[in-house]
C-alpha atoms as a PDB file:
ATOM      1  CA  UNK A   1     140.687  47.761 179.968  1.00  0.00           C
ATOM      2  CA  UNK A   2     142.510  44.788 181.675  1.00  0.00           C
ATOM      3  CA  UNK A   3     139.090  43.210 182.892  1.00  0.00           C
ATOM      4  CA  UNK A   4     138.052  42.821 179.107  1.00  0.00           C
ATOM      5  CA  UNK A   5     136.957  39.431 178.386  1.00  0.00           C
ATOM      6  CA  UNK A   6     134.783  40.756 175.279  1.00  0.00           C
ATOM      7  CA  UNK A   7     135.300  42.867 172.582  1.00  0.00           C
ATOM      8  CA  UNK A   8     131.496  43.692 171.253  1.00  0.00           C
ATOM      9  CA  UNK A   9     131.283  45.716 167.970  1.00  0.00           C
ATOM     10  CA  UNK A  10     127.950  47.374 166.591  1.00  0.00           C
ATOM     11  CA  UNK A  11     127.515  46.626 163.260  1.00  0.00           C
ATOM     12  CA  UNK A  12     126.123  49.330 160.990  1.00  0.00           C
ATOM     13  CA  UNK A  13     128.414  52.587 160.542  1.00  0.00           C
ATOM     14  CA  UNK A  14     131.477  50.931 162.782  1.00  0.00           C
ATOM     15  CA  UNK A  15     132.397  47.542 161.022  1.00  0.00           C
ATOM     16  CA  UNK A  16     130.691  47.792 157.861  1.00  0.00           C
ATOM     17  CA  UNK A  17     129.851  51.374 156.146  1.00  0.00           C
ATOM     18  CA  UNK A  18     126.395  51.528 155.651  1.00  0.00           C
ATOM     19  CA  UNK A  19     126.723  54.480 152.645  1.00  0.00           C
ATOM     20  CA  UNK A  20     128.569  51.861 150.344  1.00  0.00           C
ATOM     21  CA  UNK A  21     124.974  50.582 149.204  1.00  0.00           C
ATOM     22  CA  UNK A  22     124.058  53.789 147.609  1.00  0.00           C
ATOM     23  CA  UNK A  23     127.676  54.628 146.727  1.00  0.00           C
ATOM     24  CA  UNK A  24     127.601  51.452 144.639  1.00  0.00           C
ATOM     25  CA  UNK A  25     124.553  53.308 143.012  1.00  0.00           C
ATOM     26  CA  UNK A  26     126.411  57.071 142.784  1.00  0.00           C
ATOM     27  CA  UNK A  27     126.160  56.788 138.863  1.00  0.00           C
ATOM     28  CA  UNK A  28     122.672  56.043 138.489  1.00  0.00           C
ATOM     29  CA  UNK A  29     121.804  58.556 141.982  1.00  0.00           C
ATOM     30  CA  UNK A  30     123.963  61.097 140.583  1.00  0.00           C
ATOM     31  CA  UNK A  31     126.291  63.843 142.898  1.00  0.00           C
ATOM     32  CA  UNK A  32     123.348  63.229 145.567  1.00  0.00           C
ATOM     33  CA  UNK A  33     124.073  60.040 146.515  1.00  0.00           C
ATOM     34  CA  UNK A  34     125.790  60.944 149.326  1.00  0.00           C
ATOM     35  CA  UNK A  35     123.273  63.668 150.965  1.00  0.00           C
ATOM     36  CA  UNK A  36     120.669  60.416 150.104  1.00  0.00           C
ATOM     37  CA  UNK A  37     122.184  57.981 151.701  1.00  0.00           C
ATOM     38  CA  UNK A  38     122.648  60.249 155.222  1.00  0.00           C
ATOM     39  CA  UNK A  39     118.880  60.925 154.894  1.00  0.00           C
ATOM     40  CA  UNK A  40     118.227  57.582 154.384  1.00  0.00           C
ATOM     41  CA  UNK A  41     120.165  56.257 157.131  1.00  0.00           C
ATOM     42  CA  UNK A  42     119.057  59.229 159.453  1.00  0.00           C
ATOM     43  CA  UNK A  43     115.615  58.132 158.364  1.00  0.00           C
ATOM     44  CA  UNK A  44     116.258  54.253 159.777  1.00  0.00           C
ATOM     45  CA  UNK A  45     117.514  55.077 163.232  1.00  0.00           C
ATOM     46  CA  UNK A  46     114.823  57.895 163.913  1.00  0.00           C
ATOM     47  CA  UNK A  47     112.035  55.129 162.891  1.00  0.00           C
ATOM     48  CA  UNK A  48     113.859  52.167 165.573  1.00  0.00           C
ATOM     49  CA  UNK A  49     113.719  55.228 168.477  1.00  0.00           C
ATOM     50  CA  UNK A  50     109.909  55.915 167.426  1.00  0.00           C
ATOM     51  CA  UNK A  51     108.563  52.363 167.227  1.00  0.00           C
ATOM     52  CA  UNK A  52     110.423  51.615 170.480  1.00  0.00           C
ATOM     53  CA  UNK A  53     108.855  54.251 171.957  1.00  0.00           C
ATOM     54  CA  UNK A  54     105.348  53.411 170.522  1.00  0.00           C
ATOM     55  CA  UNK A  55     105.647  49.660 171.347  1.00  0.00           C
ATOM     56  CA  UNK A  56     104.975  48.853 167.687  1.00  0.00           C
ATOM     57  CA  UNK A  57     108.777  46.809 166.986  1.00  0.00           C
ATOM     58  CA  UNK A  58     109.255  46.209 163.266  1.00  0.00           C
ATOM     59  CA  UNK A  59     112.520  44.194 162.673  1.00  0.00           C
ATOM     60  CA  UNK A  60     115.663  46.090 161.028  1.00  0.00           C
ATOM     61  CA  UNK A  61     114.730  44.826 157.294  1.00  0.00           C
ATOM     62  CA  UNK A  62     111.153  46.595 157.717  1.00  0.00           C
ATOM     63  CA  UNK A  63     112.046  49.932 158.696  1.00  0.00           C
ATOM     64  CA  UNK A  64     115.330  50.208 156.505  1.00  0.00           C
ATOM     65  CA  UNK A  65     112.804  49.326 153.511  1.00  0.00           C
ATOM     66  CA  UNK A  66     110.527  52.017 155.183  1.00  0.00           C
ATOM     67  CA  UNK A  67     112.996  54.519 155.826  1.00  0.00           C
ATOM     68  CA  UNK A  68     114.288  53.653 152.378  1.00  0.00           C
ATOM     69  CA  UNK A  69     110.685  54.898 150.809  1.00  0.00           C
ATOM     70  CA  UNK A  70     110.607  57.796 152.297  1.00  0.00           C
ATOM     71  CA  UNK A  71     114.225  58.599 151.682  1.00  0.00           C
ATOM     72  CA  UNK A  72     113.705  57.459 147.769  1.00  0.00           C
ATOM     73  CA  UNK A  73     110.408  59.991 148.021  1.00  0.00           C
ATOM     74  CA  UNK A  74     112.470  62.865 148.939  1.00  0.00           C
ATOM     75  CA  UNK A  75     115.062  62.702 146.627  1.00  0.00           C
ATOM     76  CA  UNK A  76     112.806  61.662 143.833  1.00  0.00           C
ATOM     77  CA  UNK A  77     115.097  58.644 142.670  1.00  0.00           C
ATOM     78  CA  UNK A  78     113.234  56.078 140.643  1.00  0.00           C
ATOM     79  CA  UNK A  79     111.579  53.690 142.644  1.00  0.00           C
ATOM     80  CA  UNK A  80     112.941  50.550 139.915  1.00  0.00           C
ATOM     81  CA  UNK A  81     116.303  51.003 141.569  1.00  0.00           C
ATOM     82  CA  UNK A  82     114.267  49.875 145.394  1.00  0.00           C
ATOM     83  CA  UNK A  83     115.291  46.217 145.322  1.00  0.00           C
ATOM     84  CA  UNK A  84     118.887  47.263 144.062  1.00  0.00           C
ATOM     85  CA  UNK A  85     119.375  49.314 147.267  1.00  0.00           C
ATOM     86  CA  UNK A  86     118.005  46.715 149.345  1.00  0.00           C
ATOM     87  CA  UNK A  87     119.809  44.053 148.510  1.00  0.00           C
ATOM     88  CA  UNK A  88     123.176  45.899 148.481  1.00  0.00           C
ATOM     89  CA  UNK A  89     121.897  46.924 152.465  1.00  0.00           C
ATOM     90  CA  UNK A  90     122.632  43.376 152.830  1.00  0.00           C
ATOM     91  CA  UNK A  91     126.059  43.065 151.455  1.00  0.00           C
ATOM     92  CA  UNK A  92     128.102  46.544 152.608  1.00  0.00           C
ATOM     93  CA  UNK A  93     130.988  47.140 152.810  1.00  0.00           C
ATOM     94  CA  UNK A  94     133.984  46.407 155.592  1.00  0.00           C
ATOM     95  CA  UNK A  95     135.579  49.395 156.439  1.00  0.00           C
ATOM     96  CA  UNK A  96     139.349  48.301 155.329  1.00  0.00           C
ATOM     97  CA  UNK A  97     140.969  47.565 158.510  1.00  0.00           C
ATOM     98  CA  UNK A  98     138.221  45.340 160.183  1.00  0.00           C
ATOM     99  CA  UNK A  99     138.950  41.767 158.962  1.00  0.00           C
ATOM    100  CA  UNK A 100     142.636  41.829 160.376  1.00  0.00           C
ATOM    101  CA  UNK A 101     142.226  43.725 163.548  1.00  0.00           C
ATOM    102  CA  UNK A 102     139.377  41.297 164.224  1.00  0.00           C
ATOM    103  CA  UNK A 103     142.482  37.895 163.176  1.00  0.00           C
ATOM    104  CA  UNK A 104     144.648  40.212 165.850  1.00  0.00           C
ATOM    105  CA  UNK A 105     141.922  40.241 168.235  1.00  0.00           C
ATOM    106  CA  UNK A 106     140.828  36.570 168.155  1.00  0.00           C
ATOM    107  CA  UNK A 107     144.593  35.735 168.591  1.00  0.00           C
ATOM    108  CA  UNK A 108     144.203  37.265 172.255  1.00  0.00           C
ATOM    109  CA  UNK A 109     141.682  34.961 173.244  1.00  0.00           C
ATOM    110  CA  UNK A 110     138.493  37.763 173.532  1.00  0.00           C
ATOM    111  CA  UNK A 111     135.497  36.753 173.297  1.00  0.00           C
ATOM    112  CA  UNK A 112     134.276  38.567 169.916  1.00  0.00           C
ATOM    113  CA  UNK A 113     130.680  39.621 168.986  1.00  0.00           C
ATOM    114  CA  UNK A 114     128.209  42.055 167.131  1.00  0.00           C
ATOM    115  CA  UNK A 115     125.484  43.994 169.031  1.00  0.00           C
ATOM    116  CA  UNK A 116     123.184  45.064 166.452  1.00  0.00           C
ATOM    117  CA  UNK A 117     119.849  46.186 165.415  1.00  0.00           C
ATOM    118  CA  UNK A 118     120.303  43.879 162.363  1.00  0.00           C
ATOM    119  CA  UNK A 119     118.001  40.841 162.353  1.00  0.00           C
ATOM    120  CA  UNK A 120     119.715  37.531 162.781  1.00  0.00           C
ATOM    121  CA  UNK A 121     119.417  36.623 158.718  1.00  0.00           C
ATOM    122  CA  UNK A 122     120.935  40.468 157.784  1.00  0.00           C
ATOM    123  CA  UNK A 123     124.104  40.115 160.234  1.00  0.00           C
ATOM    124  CA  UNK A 124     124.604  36.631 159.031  1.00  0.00           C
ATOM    125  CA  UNK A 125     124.696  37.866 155.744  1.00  0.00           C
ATOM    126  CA  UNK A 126     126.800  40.511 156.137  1.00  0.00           C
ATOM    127  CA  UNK A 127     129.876  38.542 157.711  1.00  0.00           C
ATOM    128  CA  UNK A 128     129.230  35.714 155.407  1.00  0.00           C
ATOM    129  CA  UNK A 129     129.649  37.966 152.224  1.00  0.00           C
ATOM    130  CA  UNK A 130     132.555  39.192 153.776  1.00  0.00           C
ATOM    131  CA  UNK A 131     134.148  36.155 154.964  1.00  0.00           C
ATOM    132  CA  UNK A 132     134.291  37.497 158.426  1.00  0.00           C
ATOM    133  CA  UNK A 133     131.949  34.577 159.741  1.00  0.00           C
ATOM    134  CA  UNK A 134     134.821  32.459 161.023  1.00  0.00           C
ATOM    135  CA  UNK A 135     135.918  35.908 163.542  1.00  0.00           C
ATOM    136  CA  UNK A 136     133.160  36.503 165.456  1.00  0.00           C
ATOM    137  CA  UNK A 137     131.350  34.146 168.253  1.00  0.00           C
ATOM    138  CA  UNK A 138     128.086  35.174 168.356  1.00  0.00           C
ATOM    139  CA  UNK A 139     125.731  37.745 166.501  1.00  0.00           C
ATOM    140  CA  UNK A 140     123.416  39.924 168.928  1.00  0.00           C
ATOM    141  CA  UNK A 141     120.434  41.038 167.818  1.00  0.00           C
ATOM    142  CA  UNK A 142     117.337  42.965 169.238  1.00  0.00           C
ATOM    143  CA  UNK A 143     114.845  40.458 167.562  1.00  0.00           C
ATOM    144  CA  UNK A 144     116.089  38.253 170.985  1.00  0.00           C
ATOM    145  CA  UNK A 145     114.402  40.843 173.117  1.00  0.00           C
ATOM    146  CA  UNK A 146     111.784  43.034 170.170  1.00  0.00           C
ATOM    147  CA  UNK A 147     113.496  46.441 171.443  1.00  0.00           C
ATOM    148  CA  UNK A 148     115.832  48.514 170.006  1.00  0.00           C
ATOM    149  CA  UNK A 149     118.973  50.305 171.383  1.00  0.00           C
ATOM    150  CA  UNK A 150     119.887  52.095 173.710  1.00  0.00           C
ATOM    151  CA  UNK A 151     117.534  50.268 175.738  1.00  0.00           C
ATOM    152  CA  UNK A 152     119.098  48.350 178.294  1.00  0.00           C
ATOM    153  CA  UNK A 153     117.593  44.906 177.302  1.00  0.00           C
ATOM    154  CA  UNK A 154     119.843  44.827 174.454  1.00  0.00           C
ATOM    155  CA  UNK A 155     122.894  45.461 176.149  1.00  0.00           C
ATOM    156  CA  UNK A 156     122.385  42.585 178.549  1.00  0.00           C
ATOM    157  CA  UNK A 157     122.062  40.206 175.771  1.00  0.00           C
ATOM    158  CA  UNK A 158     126.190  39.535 176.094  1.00  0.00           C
ATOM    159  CA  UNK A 159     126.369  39.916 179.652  1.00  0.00           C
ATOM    160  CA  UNK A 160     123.900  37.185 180.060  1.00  0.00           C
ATOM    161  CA  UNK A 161     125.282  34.892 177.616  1.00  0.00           C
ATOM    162  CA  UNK A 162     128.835  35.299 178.733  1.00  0.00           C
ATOM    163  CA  UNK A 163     127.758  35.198 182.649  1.00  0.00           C
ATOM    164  CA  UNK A 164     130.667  38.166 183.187  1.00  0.00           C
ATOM    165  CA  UNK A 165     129.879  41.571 184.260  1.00  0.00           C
ATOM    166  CA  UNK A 166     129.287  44.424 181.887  1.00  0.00           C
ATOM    167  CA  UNK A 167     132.527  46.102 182.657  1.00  0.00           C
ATOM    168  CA  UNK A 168     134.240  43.104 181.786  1.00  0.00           C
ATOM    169  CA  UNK A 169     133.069  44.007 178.036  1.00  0.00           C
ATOM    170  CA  UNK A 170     134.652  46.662 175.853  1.00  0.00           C
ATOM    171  CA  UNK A 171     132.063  47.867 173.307  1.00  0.00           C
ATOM    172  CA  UNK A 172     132.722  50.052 170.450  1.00  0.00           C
ATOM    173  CA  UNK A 173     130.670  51.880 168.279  1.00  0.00           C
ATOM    174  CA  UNK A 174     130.725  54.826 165.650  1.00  0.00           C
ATOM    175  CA  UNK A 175     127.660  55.918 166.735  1.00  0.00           C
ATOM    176  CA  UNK A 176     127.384  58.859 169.437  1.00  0.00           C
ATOM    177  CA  UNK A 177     124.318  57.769 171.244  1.00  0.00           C
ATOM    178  CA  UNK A 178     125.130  53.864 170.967  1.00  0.00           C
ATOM    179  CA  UNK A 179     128.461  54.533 172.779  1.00  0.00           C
ATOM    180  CA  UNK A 180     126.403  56.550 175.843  1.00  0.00           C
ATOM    181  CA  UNK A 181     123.911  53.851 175.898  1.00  0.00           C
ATOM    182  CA  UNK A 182     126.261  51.102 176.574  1.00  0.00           C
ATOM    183  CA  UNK A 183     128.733  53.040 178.644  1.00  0.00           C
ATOM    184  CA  UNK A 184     125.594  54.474 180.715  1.00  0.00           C
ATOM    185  CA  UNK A 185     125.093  50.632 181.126  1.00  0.00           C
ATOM    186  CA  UNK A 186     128.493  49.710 182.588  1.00  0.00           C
ATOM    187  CA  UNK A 187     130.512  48.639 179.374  1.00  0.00           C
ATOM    188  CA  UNK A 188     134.020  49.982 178.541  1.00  0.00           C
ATOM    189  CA  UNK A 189     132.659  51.848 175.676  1.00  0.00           C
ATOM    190  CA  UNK A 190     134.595  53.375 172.663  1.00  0.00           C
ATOM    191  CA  UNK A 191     133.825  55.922 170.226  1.00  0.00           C
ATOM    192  CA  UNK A 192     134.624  55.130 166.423  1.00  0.00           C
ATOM    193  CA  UNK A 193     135.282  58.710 165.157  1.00  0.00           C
ATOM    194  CA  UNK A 194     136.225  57.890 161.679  1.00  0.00           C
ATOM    195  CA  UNK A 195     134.808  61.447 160.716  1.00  0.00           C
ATOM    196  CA  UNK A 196     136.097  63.957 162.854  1.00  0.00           C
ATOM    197  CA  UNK A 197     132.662  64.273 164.582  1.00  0.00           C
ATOM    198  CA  UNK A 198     131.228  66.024 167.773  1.00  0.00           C
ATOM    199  CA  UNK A 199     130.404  63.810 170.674  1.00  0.00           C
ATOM    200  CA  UNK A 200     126.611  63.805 171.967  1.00  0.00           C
ATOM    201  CA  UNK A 201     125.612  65.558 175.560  1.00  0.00           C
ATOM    202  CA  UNK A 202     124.078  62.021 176.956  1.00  0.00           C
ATOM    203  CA  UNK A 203     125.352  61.600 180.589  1.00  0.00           C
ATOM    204  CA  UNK A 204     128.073  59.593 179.075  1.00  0.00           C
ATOM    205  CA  UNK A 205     131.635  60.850 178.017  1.00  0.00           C
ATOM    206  CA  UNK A 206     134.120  57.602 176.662  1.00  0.00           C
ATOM    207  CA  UNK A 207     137.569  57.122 178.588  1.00  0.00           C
ATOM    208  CA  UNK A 208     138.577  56.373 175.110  1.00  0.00           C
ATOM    209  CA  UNK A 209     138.267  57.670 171.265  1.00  0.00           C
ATOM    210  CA  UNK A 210     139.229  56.456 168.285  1.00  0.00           C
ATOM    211  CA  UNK A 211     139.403  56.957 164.327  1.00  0.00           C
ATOM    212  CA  UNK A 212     139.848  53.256 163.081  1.00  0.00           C
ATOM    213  CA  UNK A 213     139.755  50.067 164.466  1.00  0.00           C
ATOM    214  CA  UNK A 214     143.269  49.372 164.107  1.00  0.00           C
ATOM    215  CA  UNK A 215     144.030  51.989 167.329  1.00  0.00           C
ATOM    216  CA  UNK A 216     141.984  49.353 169.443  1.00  0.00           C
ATOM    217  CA  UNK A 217     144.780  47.074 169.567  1.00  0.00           C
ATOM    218  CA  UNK A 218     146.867  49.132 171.434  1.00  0.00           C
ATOM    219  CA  UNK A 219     144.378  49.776 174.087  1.00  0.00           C
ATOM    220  CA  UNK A 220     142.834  45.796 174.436  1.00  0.00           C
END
């Protein structure tokens, strides 16, 4: 961890909590908000693997609308309340401890960035609403390369902008398969376990594990 030059954070599930949009909706969904909102996000990242894999790239807005239809389908919620969902998507929620472990981290002179499937207009958003734009210097997203994570083109997109090597980056994420995809690459990668979870089988174990930002500090 002494060769970090940048910290890199995913976005969705790890800096901002991507059930907060449907939790903002919990009296209107009812006690199934919850068990709708995990469909509906397990719905979004199975649609980026599949339209990687068919070479038919929709950007991030697309398929969470998409996955949102399905989802809304399923657990037969009235389809008024679409544009309600979406355009909370775009505003979530920080989890609490992000804005001032990201002043801590900017204090130490990191380079600080998102890697995300988000388009360029949703990430922008998203720190903007939260008056995190000021933290971060640059937003990465797959629209630069059409492909979605874990492919490797994605994970360049910092190396090649900073010009260091990708073991000079410490990337965390909260989600299992985005943590093997960039340690399989050569970051530093860290899990965000904020919910006691189990750790996917994907040639890729992380050095280091954590259940809120705020431990970071005391590893950077």
């Amino acid at each position: 961890m002494m060769k970090t030059k940048a910290v890199v954070f995913d976005a969705y599930g790890t800096l901002f909590d991507v059930n907060s949009a449907a939790e903002k909706c919990k009296d209107k969904i009812g006690n199934k908000w919850e068990s709708f909102a995990n469909f509906w996000r397990a719905t979004q990242l199975e649609y980026t693997w599949l339209r990687s894999l068919m070479k038919r790239h929709k950007n991030f807005l697309g398929i969470t609308e998409d996955s949102l239809d399905k989802s809304m389908k399923v657990f037969n919620i009235n389809k008024n309340m679409k544009n309600e969902l979406l355009s909370l998507y775009k505003i979530l929620s920080p989890y609490p401890e992000v804005k001032s472990v990201l002043k801590d981290l900017k204090k130490k002179n990191f380079k600080l960035a998102i890697l995300s499937n988000g388009t360029p207009d949703l990430l922008n958003e998203l720190v903007e609403s939260n008056n995190l734009n000021n933290l971060f210097d640059d937003l990465f997203s797959v629209e630069e390369v059409k492909i979605y994570k874990p492919d490797k083109r994605v994970y360049e997109l910092p190396v090649k902008k900073y010009k260091i090597r990708s073991e000079e980056i410490t990337f965390l994420s909260a989600n299992t398969w985005d943590v093997s995809g960039g340690g399989n690459f050569g970051y530093n990668s860290i899990w965000v376990n904020r919910y006691n979870s189990v750790f996917d089988i994907l040639d890729f174990k992380p050095d280091n594990e954590i259940s809120n930002l705020t431990q970071l500090l005391d590893i950077v």
